[in-house]
C-alpha atoms as a PDB file:
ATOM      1  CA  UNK A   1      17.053  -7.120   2.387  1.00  0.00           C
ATOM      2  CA  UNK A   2      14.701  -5.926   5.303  1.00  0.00           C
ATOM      3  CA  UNK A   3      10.789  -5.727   3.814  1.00  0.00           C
ATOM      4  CA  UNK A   4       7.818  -3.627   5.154  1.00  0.00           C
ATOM      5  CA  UNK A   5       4.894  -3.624   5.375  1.00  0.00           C
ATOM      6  CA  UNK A   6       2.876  -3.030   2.126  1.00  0.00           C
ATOM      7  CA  UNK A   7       0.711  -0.580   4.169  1.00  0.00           C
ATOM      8  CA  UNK A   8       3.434   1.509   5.133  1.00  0.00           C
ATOM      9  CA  UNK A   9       5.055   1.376   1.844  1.00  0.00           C
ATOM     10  CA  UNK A  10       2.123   2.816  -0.210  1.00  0.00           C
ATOM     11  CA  UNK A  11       1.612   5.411   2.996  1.00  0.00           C
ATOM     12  CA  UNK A  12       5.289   6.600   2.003  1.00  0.00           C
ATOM     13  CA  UNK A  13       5.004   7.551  -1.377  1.00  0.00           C
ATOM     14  CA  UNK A  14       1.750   9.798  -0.398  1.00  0.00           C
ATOM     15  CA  UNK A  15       3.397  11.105   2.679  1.00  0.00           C
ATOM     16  CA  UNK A  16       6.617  10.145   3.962  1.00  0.00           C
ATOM     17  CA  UNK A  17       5.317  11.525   7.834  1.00  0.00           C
ATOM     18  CA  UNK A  18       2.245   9.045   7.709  1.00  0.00           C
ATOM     19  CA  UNK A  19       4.375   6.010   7.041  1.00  0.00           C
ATOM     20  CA  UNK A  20       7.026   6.822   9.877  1.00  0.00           C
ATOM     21  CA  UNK A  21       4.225   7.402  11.927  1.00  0.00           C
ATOM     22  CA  UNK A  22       2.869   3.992  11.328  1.00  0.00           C
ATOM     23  CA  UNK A  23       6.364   2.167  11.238  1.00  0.00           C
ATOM     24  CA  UNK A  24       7.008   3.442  14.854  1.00  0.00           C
ATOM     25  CA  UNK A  25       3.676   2.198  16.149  1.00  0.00           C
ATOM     26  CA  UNK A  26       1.586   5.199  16.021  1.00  0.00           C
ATOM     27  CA  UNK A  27      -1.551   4.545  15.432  1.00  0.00           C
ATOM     28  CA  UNK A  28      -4.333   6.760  13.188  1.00  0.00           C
ATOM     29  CA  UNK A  29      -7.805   7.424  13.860  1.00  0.00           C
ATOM     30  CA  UNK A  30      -9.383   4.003  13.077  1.00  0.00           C
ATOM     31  CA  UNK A  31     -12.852   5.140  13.339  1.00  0.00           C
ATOM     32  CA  UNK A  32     -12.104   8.024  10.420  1.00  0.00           C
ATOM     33  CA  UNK A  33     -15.084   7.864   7.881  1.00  0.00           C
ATOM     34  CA  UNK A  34     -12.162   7.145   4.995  1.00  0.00           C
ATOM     35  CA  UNK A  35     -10.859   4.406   6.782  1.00  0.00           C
ATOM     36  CA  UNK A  36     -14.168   2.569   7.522  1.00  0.00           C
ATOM     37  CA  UNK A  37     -15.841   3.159   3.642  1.00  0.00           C
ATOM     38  CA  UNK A  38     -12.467   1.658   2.519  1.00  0.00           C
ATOM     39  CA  UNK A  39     -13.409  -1.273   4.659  1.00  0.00           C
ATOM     40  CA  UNK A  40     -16.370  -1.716   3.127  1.00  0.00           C
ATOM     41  CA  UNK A  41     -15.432  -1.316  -0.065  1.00  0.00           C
ATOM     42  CA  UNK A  42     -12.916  -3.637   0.564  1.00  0.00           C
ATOM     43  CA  UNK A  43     -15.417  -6.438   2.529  1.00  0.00           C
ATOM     44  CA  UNK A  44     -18.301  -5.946  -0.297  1.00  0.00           C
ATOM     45  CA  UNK A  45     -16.415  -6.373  -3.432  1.00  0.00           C
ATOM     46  CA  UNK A  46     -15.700  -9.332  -5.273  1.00  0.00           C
ATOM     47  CA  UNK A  47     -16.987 -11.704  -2.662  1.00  0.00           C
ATOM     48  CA  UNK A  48     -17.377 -14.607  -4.106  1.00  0.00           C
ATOM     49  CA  UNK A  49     -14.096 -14.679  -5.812  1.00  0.00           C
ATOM     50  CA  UNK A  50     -12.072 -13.376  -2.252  1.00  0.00           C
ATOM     51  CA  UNK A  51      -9.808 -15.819  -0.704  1.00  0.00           C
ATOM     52  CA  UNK A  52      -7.317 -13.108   0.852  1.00  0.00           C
ATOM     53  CA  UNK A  53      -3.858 -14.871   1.524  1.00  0.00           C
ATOM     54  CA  UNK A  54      -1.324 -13.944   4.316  1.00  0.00           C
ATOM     55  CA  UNK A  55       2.595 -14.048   3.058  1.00  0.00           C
ATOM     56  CA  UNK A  56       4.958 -14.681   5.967  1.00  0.00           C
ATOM     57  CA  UNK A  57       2.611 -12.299   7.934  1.00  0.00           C
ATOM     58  CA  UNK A  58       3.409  -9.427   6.302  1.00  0.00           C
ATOM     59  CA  UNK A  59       1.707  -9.167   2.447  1.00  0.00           C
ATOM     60  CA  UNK A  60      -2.265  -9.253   2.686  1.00  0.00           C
ATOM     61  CA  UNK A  61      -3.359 -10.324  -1.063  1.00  0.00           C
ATOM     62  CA  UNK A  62      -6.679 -10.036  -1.339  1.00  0.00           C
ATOM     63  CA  UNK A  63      -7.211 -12.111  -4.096  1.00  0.00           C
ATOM     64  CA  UNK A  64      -5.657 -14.162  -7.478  1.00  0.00           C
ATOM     65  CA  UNK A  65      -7.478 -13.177 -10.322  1.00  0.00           C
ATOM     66  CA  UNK A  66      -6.457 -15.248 -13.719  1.00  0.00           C
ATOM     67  CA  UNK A  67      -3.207 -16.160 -12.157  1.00  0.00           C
ATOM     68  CA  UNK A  68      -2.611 -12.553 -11.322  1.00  0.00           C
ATOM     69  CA  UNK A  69      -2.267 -11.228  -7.875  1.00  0.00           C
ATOM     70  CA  UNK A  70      -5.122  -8.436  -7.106  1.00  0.00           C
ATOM     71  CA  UNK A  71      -5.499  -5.264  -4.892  1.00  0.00           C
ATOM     72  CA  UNK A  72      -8.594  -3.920  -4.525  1.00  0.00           C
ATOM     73  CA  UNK A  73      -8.581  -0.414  -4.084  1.00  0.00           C
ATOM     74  CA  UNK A  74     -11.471   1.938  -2.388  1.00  0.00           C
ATOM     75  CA  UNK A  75     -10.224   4.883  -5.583  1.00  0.00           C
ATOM     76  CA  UNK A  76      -8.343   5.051  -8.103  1.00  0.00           C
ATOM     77  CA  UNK A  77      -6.973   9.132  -6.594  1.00  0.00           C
ATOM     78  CA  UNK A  78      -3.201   7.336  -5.256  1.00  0.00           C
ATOM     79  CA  UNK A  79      -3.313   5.284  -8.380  1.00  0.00           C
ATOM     80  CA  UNK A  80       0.716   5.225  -8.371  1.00  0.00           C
ATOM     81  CA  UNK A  81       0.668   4.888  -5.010  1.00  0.00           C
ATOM     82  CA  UNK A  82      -1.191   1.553  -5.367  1.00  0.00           C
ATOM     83  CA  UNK A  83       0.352   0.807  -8.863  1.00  0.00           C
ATOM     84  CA  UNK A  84       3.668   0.322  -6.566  1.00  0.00           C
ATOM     85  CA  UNK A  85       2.130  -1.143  -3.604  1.00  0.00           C
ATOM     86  CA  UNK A  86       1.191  -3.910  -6.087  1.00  0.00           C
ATOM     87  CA  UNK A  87       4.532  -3.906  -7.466  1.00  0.00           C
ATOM     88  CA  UNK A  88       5.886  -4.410  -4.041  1.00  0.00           C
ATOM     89  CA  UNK A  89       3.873  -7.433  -3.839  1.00  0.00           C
ATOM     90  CA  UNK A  90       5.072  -8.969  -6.683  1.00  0.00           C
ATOM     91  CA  UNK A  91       8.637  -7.826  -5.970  1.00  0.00           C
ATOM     92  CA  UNK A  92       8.272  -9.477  -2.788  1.00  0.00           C
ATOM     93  CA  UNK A  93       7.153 -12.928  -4.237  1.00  0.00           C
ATOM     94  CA  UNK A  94       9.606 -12.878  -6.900  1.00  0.00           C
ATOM     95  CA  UNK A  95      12.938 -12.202  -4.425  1.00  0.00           C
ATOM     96  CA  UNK A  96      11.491 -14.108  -1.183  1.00  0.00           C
ATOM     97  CA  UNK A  97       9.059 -17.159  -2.453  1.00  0.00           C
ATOM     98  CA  UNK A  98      10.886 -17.248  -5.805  1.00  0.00           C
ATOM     99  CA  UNK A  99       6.875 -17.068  -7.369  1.00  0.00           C
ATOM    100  CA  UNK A 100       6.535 -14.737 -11.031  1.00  0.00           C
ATOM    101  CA  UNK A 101       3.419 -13.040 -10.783  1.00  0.00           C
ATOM    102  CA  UNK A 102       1.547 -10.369 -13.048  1.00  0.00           C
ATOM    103  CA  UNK A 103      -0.650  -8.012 -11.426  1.00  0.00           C
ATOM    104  CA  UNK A 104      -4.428  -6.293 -11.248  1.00  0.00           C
ATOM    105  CA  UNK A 105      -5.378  -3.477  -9.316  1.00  0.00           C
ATOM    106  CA  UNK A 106      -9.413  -3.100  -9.007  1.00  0.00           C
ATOM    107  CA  UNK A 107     -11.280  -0.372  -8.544  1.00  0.00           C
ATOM    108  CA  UNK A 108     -14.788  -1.796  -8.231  1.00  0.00           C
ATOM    109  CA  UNK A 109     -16.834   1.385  -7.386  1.00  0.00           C
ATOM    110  CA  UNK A 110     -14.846   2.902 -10.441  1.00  0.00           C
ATOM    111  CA  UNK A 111     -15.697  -0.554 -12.673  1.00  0.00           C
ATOM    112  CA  UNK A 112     -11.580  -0.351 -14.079  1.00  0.00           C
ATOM    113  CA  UNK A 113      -8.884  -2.665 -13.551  1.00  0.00           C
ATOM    114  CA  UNK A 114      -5.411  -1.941 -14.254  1.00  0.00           C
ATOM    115  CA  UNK A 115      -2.335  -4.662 -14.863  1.00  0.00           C
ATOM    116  CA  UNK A 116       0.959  -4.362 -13.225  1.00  0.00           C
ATOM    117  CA  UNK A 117       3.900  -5.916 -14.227  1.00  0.00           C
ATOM    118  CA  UNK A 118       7.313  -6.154 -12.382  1.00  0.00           C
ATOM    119  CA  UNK A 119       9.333  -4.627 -14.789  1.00  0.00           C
ATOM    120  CA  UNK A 120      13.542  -4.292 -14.038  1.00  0.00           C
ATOM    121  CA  UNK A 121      12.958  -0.678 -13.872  1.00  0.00           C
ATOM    122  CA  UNK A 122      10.091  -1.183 -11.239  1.00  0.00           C
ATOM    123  CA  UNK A 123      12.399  -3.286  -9.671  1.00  0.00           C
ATOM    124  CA  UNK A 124      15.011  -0.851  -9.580  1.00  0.00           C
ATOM    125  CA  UNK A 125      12.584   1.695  -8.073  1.00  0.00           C
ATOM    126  CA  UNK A 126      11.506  -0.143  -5.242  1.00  0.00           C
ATOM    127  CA  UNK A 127      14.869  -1.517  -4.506  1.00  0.00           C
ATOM    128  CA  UNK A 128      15.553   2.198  -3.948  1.00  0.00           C
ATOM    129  CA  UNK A 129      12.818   3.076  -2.151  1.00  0.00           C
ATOM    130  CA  UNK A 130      12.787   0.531   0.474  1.00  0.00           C
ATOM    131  CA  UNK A 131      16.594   1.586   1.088  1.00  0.00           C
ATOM    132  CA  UNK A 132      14.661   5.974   1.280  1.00  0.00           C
ATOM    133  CA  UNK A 133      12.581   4.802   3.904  1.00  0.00           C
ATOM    134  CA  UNK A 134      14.584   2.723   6.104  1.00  0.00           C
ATOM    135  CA  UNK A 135      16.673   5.555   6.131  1.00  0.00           C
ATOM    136  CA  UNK A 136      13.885   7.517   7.247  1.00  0.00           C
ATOM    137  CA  UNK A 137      12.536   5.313   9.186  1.00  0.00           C
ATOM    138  CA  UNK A 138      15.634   5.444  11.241  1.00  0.00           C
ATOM    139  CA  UNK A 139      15.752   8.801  11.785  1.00  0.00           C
ATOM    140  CA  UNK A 140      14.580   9.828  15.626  1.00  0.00           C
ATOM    141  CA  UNK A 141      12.156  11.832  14.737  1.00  0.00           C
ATOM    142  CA  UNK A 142       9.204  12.292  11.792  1.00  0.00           C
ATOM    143  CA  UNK A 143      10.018  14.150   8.721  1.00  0.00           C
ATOM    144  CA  UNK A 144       8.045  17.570   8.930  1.00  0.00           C
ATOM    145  CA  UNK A 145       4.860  18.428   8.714  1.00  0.00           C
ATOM    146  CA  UNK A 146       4.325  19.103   5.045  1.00  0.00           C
ATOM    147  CA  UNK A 147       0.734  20.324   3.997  1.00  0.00           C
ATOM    148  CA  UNK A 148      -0.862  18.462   0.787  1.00  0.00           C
ATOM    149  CA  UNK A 149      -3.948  17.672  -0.806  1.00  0.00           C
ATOM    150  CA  UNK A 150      -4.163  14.409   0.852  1.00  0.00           C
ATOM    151  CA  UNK A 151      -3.789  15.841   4.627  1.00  0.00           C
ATOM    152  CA  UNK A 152      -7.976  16.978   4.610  1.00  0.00           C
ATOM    153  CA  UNK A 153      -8.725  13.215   4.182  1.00  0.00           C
ATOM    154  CA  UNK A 154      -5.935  11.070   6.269  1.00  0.00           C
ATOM    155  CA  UNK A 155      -6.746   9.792   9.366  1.00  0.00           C
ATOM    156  CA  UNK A 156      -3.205  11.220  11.148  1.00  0.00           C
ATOM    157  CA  UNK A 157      -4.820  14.914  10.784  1.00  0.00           C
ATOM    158  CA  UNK A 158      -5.088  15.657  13.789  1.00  0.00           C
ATOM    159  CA  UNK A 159      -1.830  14.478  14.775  1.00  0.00           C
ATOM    160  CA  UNK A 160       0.015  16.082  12.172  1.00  0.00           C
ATOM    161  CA  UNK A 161      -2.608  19.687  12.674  1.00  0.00           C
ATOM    162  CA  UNK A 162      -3.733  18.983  15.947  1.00  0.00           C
END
């Protein structure tokens, strides 16, 4: 089975556009204000305990926590979306590395932590959605333009609104 990037996969499931966007090479705004305070969230939490690993170059874990693999996470607002971005992780270490992991998603600024177990039914799910969005991935051009409440805070606005 052909993997992607865990980026792109959580982009998908808030807007299928976004992640072909990225997939084919098209950058976002990298100096949006949401992109950089997720940085930072990202650089100032859990410090001490961060020892981000790199999978085959392709899954960024930021840290084990308990024997647990952990995402931070700037919000909790795509909490599904992350839920199964975590899931993919574990997915991914479970079919490639042959490694059975729980998981933790943290949400520092929010103080909660959620756990994430790769269930067969999550399995299932992601199974099928890798096979959606190579599929749409394929496809020549981006899917349309689709207005939601997430478009006022991405950082492809202005390609998708110009």
């Amino acid at each position: 089975m052909k993997f992607i990037s865990p980026y792109i996969f959580q982009a998908y499931l808030t807007c299928p556009r976004e992640a072909w966007l990225e997939y084919h090479g098209i950058v976002s705004d990298q100096d949006h204000e949401f992109l950089a305070l997720g940085r930072l969230v990202h650089e100032g939490s859990y410090q001490r305990v961060r020892k981000e690993i790199f999978v085959d170059q392709l899954l960024k874990i930021d840290l084990f926590r308990d024997e647990m693999v952990a995402e931070v996470k700037k919000s909790s607002r795509h909490k599904e979306a992350a839920r199964l971005q975590l899931a993919y992780y574990l997915y991914y270490l479970k079919h490639e590395k042959g490694l059975e992991f729980e998981g933790v998603l943290l949400f520092p600024k929010e103080r909660k932590t959620e756990r994430v177990t790769l269930t067969p039914e999550i399995e299932e799910k992601i199974t099928q959605l890798i096979e959606e969005m190579l599929y749409i991935f394929s496809q020549e051009t981006p899917p349309p333009v689709k207005k939601s409440k997430y478009c006022r805070t991405c950082s492809f606005q202005e390609v998708c609104w110009g």
